[in-house]
N, C-alpha and C. Protein backbone atom coordinates (compact mmCIF):
# COMPACT_ATOMS: atom_id res chain seq x y z
N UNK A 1 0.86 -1.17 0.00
CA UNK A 1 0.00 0.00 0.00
C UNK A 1 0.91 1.23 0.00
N UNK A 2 0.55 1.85 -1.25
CA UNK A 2 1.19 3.40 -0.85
C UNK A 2 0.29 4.54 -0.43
N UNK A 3 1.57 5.93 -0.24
CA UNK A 3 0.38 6.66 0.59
C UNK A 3 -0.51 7.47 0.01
N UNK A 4 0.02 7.43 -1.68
CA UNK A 4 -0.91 8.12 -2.87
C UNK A 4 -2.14 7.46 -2.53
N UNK A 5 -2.49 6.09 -2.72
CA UNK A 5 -3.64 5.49 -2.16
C UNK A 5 -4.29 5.76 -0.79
N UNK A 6 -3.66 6.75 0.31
CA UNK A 6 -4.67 7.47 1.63
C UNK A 6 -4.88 8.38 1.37
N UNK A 7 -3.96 8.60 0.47
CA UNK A 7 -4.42 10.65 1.02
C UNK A 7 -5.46 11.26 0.50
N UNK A 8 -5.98 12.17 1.03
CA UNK A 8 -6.80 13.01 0.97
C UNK A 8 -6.59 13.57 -0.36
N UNK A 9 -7.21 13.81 -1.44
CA UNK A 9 -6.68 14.30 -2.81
C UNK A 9 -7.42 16.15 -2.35
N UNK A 10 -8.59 16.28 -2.25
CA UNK A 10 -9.22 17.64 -2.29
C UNK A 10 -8.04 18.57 -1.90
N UNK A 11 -6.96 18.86 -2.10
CA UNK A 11 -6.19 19.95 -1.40
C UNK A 11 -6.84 21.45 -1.27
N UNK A 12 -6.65 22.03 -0.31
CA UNK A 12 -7.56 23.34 -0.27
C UNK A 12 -6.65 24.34 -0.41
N UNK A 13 -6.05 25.25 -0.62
CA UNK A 13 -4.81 26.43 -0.90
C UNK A 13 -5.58 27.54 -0.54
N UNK A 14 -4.45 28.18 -0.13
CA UNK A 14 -4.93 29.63 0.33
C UNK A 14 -3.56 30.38 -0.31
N UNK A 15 -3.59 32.05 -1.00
CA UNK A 15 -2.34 32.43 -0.87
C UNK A 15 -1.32 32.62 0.26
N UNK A 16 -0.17 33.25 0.08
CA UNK A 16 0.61 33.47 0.95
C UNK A 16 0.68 34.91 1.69
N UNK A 17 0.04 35.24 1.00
CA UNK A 17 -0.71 36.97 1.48
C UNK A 17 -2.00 37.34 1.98
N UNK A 18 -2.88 36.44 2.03
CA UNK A 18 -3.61 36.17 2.38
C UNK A 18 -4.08 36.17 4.16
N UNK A 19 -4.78 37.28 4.73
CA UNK A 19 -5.10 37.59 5.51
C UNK A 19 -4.94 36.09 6.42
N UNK A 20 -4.89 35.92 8.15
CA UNK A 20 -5.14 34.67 9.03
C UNK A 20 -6.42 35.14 8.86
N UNK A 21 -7.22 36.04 9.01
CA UNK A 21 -9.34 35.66 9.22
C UNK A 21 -9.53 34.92 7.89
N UNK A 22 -8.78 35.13 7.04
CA UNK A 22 -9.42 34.11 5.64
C UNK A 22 -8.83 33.40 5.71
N UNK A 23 -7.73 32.75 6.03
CA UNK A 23 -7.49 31.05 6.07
C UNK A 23 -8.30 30.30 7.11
N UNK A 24 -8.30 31.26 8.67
CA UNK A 24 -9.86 30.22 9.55
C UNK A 24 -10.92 30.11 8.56
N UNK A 25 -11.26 31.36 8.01
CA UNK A 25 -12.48 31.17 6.95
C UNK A 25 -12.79 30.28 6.28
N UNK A 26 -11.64 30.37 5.31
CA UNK A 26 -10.98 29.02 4.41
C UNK A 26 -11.35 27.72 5.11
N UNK A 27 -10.37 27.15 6.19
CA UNK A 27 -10.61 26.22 6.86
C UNK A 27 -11.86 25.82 7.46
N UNK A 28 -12.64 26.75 8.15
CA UNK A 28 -14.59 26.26 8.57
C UNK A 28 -14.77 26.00 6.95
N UNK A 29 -14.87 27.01 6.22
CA UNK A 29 -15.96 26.26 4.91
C UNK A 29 -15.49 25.42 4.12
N UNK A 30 -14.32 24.66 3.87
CA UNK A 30 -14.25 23.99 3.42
C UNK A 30 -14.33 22.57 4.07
N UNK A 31 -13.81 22.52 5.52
CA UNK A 31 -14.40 21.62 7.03
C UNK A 31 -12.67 20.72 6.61
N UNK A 32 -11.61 21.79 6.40
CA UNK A 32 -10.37 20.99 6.63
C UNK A 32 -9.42 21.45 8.08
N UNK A 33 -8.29 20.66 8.02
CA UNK A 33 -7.46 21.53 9.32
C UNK A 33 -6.02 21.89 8.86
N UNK A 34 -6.30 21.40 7.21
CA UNK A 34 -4.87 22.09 6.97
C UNK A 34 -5.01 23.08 5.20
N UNK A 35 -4.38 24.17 5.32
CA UNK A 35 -4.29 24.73 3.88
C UNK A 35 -2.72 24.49 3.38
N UNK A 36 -2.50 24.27 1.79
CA UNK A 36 -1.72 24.57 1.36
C UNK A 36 -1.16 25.89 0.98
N UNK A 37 -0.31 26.52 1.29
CA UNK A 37 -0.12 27.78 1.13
C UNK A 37 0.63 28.11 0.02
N UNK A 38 0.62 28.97 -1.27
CA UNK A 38 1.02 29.34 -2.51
C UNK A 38 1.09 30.18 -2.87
N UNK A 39 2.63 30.45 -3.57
CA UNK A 39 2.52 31.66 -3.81
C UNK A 39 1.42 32.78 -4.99
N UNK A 40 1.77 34.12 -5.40
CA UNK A 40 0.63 34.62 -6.17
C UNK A 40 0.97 34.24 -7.65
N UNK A 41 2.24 33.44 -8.07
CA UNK A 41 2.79 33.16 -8.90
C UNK A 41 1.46 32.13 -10.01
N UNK A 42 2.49 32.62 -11.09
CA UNK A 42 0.99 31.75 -12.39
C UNK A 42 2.28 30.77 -13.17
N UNK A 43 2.35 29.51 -12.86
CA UNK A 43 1.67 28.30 -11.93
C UNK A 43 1.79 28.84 -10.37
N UNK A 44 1.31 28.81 -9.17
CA UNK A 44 1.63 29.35 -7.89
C UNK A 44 2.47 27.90 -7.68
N UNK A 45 3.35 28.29 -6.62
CA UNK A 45 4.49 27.72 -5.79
C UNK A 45 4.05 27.17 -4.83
N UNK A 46 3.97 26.38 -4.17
CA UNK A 46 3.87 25.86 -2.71
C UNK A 46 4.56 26.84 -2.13
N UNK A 47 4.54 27.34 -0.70
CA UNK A 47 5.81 27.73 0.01
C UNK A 47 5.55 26.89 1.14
N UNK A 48 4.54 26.26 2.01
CA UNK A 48 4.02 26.14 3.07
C UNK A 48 3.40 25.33 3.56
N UNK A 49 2.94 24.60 4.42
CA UNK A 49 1.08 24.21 5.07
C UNK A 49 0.89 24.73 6.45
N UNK A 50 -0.30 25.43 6.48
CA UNK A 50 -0.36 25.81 7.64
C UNK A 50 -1.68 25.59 7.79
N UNK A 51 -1.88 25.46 9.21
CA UNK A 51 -2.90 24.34 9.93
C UNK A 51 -3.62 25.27 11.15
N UNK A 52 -4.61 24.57 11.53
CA UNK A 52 -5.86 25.08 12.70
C UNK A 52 -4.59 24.82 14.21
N UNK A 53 -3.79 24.31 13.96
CA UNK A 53 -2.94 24.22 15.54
C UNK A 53 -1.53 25.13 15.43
N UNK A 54 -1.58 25.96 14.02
CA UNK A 54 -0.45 26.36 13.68
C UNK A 54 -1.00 28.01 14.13
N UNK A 55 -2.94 28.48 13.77
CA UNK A 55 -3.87 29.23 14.16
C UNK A 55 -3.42 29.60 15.46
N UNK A 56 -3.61 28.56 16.15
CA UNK A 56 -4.24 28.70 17.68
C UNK A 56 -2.89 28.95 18.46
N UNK A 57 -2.09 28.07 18.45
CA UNK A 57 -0.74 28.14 19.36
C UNK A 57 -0.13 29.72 18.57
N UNK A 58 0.13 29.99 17.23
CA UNK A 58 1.32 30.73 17.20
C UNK A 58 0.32 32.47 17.27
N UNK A 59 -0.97 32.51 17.40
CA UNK A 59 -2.07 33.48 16.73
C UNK A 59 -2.82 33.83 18.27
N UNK A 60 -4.09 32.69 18.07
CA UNK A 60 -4.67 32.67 19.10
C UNK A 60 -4.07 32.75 21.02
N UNK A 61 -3.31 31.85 21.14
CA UNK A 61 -2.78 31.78 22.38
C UNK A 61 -1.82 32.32 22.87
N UNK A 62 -1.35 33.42 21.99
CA UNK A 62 -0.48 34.73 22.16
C UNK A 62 -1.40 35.75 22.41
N UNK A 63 -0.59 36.60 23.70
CA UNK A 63 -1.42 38.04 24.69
C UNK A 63 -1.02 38.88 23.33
N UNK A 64 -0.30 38.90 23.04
CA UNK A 64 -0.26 39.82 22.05
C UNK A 64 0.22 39.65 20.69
N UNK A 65 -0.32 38.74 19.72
CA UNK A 65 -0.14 38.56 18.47
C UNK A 65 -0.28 39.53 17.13
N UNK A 66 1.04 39.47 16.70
CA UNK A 66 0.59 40.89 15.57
C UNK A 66 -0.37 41.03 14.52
N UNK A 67 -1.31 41.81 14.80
CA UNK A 67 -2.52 42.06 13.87
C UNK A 67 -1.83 41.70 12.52
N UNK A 68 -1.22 42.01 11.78
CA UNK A 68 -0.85 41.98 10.28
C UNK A 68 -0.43 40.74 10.05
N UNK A 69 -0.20 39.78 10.31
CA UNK A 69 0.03 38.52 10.01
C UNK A 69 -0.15 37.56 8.90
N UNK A 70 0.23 37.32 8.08
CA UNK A 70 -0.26 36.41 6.76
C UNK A 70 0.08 35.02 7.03
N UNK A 71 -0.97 34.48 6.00
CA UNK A 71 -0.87 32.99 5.82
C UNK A 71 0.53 32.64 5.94
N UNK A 72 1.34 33.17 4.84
CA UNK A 72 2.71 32.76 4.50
C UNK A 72 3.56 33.13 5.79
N UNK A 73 3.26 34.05 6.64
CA UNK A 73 4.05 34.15 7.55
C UNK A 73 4.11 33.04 8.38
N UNK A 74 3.02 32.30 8.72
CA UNK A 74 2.80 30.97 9.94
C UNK A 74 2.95 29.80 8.86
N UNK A 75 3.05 29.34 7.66
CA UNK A 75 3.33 28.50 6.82
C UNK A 75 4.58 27.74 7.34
N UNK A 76 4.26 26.27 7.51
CA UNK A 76 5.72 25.81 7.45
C UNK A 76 6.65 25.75 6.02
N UNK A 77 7.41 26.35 6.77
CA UNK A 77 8.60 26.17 5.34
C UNK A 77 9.84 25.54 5.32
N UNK A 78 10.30 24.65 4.34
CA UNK A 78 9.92 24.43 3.59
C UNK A 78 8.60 23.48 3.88
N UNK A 79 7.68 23.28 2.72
CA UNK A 79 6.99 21.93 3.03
C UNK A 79 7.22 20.81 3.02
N UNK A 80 6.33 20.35 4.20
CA UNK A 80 7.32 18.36 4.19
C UNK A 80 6.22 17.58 3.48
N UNK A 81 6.94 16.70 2.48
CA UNK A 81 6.40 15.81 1.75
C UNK A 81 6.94 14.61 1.49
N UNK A 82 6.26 13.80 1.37
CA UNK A 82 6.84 12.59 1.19
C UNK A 82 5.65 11.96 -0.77
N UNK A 83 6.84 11.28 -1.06
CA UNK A 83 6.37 10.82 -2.47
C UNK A 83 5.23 9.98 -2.13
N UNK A 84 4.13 9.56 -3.35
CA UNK A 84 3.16 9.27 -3.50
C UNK A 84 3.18 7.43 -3.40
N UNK A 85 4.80 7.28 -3.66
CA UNK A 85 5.03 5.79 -4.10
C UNK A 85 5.55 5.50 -2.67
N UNK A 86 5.50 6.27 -1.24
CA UNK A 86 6.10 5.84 -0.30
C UNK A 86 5.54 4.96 0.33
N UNK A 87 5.99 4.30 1.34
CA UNK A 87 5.22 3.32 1.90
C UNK A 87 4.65 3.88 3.13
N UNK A 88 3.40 3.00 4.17
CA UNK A 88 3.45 3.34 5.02
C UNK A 88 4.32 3.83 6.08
N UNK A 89 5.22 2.77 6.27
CA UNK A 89 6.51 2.83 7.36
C UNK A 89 7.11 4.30 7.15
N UNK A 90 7.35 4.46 5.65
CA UNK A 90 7.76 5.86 5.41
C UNK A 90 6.93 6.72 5.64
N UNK A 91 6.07 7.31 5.53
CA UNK A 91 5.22 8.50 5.70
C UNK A 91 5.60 8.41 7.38
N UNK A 92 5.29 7.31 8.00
CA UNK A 92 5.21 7.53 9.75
C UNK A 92 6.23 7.85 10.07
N UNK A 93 7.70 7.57 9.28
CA UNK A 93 8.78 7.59 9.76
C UNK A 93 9.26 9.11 9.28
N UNK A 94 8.94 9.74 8.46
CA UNK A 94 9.09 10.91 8.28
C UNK A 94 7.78 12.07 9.03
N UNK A 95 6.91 12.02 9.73
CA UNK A 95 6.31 12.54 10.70
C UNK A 95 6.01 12.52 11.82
N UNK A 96 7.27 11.46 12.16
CA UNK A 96 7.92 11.31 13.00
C UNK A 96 9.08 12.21 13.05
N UNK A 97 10.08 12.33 12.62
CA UNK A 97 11.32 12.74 12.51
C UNK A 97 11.12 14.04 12.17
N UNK A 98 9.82 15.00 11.48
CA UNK A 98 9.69 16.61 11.45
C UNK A 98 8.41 16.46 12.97
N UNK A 99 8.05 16.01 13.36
CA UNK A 99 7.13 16.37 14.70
C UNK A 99 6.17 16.56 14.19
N UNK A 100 5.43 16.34 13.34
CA UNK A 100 4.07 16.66 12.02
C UNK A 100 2.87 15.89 11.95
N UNK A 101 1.95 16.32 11.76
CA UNK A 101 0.90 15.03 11.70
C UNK A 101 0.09 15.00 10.32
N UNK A 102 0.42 15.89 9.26
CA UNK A 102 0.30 15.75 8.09
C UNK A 102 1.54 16.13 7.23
N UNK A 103 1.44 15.41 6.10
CA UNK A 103 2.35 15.76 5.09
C UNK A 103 1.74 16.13 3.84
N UNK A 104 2.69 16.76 2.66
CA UNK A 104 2.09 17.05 1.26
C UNK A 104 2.48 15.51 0.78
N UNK A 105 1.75 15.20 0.05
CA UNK A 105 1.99 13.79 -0.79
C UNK A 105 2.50 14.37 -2.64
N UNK A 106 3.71 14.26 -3.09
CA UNK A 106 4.11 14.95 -4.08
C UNK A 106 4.35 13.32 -5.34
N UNK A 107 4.17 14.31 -6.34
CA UNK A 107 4.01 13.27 -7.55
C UNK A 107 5.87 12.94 -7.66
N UNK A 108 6.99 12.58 -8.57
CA UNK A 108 8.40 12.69 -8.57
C UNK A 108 8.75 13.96 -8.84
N UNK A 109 8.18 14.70 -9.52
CA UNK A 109 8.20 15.96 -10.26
C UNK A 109 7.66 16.99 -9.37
N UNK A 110 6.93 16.33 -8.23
CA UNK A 110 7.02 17.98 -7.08
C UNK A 110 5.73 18.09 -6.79
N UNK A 111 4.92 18.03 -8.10
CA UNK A 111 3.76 18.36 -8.51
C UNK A 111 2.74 17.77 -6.91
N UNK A 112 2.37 18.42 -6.83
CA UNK A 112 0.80 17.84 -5.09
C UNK A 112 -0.09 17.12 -5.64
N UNK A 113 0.21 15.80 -5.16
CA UNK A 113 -1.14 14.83 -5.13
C UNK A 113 -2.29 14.84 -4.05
N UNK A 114 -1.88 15.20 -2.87
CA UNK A 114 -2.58 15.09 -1.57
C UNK A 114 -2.17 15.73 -0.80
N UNK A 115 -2.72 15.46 0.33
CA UNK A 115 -2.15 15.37 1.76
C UNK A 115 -2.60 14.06 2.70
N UNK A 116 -1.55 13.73 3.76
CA UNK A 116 -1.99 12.58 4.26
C UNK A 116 -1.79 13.03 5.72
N UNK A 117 -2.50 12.45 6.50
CA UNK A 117 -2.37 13.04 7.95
C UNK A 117 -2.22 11.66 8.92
N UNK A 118 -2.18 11.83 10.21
CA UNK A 118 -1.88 10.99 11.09
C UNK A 118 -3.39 9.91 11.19
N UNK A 119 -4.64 10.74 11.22
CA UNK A 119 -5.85 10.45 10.99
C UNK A 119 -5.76 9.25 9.44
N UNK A 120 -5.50 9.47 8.57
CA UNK A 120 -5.62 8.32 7.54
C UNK A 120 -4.85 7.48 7.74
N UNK A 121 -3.78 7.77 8.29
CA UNK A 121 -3.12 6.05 8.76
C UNK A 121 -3.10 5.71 9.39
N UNK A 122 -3.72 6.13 10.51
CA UNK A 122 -4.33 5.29 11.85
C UNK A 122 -5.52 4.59 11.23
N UNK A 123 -6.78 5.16 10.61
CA UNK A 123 -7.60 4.42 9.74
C UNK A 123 -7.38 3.53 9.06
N UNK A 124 -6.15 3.89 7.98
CA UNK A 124 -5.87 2.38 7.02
C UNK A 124 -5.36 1.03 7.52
N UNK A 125 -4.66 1.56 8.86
CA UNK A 125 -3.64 0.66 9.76
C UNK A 125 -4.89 0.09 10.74
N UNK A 126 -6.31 0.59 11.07
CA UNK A 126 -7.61 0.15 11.90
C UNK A 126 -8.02 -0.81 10.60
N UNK A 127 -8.17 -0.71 9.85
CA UNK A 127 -8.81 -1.50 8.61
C UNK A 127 -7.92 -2.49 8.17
N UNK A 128 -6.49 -2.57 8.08
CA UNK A 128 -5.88 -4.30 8.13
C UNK A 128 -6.40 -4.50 9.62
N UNK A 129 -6.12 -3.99 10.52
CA UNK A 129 -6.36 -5.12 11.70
C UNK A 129 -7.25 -5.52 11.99
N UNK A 130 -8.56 -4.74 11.46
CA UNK A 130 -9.88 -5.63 10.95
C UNK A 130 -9.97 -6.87 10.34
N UNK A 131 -9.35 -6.74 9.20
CA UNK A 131 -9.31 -7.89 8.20
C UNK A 131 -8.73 -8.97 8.75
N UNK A 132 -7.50 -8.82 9.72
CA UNK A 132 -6.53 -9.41 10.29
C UNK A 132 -7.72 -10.04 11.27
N UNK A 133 -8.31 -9.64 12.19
CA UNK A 133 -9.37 -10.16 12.97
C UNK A 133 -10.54 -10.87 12.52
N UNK A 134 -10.89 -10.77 11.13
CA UNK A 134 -11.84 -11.44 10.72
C UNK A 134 -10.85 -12.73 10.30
N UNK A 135 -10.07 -12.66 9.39
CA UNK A 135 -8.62 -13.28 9.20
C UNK A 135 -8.79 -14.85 10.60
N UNK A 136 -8.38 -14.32 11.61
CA UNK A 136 -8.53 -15.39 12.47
C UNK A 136 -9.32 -15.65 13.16
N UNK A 137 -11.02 -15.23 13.23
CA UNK A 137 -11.91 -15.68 13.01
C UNK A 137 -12.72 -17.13 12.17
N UNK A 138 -12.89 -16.65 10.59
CA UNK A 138 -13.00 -17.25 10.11
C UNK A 138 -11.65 -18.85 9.69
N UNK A 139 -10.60 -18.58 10.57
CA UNK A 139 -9.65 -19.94 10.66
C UNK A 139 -10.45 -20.73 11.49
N UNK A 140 -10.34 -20.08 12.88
CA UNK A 140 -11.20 -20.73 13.80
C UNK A 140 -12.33 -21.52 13.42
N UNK A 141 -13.44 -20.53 12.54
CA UNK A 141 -14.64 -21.83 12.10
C UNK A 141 -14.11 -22.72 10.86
N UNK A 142 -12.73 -22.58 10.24
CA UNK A 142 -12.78 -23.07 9.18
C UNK A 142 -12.17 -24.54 9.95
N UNK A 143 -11.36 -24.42 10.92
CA UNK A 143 -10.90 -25.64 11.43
C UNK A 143 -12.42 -26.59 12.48
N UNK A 144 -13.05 -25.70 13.24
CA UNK A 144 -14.08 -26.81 13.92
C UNK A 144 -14.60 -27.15 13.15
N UNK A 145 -14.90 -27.02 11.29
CA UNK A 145 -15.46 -27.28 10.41
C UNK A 145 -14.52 -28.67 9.46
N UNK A 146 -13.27 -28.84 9.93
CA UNK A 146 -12.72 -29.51 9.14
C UNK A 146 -11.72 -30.76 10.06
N UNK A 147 -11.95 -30.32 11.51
CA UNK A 147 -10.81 -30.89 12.27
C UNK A 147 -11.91 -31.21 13.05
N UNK A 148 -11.53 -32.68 13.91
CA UNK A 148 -12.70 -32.94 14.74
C UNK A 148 -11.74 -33.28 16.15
N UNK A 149 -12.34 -32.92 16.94
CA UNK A 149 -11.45 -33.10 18.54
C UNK A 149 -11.72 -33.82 19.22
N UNK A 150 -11.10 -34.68 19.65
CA UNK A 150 -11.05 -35.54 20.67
C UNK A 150 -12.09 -35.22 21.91
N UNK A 151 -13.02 -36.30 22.05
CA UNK A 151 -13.84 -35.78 22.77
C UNK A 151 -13.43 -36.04 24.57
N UNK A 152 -13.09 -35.44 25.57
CA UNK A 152 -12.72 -35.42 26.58
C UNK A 152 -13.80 -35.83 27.37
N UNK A 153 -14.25 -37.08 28.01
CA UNK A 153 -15.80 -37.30 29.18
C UNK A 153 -15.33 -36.25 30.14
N UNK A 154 -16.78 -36.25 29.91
CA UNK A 154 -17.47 -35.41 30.97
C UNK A 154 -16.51 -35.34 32.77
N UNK A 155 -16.50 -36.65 33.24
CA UNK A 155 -16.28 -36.68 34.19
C UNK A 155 -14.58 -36.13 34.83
N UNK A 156 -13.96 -36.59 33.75
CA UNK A 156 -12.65 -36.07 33.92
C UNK A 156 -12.15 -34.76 33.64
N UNK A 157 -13.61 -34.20 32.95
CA UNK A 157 -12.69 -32.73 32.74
C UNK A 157 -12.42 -31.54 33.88
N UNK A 158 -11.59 -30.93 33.77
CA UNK A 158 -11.14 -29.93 34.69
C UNK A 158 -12.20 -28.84 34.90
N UNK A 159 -12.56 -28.19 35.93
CA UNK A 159 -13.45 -27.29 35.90
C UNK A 159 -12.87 -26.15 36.49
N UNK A 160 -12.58 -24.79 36.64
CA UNK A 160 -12.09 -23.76 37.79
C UNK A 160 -13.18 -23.03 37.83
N UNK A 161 -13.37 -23.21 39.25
CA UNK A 161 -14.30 -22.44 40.05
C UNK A 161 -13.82 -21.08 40.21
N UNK A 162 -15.07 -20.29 40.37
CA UNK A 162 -14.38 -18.78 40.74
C UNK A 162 -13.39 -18.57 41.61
N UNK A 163 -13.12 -19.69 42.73
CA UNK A 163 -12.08 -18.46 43.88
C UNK A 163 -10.58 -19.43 43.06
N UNK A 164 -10.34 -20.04 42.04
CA UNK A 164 -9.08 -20.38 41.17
C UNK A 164 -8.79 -21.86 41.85
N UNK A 165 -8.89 -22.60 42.47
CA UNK A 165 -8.53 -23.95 42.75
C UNK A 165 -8.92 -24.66 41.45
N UNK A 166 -8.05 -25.93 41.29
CA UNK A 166 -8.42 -27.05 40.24
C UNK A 166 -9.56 -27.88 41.20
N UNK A 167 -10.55 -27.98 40.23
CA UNK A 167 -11.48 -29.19 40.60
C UNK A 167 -11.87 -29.72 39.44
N UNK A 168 -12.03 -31.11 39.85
CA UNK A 168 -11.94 -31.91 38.91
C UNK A 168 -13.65 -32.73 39.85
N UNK A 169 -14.56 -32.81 38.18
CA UNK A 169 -16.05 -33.07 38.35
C UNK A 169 -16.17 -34.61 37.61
């Protein structure tokens, strides 16, 4: 599985000049927690991603945060990305190693396929261990279905009572 196959494709962009009240803006209406940030350039540039925790800690939870502030100013830069052909292990192991919980997902050529966050691979990684659980489930009935067990009498079998002693019925 690669991580072109989790990510989130809708990328949402905001410029890099671009007021902080219009990237929260940005972020409620479109119902994401991260923008790509770009420059005003024609193709625009990545410079950035900046996020609803990038808002609050460097914006919000400052006594005194400077009114004039732009997107591009709170943008991480450079942006961290990992290729589209990476594997799981990789994406975790590289948001791990920047402290991040999303990345840009880039084509070889640079170009943005996605974004992938900590949220989709905890999901994709909940969904094998699903399968994995049905997985040894269905062994279980496939063997009482194919294997027959020794039948143990009644009288000799072991019983444990609630307070843990062996008794034997």
């Amino acid at each position: 599985m690669n991580i072109a196959s989790l990510c989130t494709r809708d990328v949402v962009g905001i410029r890099a000049d671009a007021p902080l009240h219009e990237a929260a803006t940005r972020m409620c209406e479109e119902h994401v927690g991260s923008l790509v940030v770009v420059t005003a350039d024609e193709p625009p540039q990545v410079v950035g991603m900046l996020t609803d925790r990038d808002l609050v800690l460097d914006v919000l939870g400052r006594v005194n945060p400077p009114c004039d502030l732009r997107a591009g100013d709170l943008a991480k830069s450079p942006p961290l990305a990992v290729q589209g052909s990476a594997t799981l292990q990789e994406a975790v192991a590289a948001m791990e190693k920047a402290g991040v919980r999303r990345l840009l997902v880039v084509e070889e050529d640079g170009g943005v396929i996605g974004i992938v966050s900590a949220d989709d691979i905890v999901a994709a990684v909940s969904e094998q261990l699903v399968g994995l659980s049905r997985a040894l489930r269905r062994n279980i009935e496939r063997e009482k279905g194919e294997r027959k067990v020794a039948a143990v009498p009644a009288s000799t079998r072991p019983m444990f009572p609630t307070f843990g002693t062996l008794a034997v019925q």
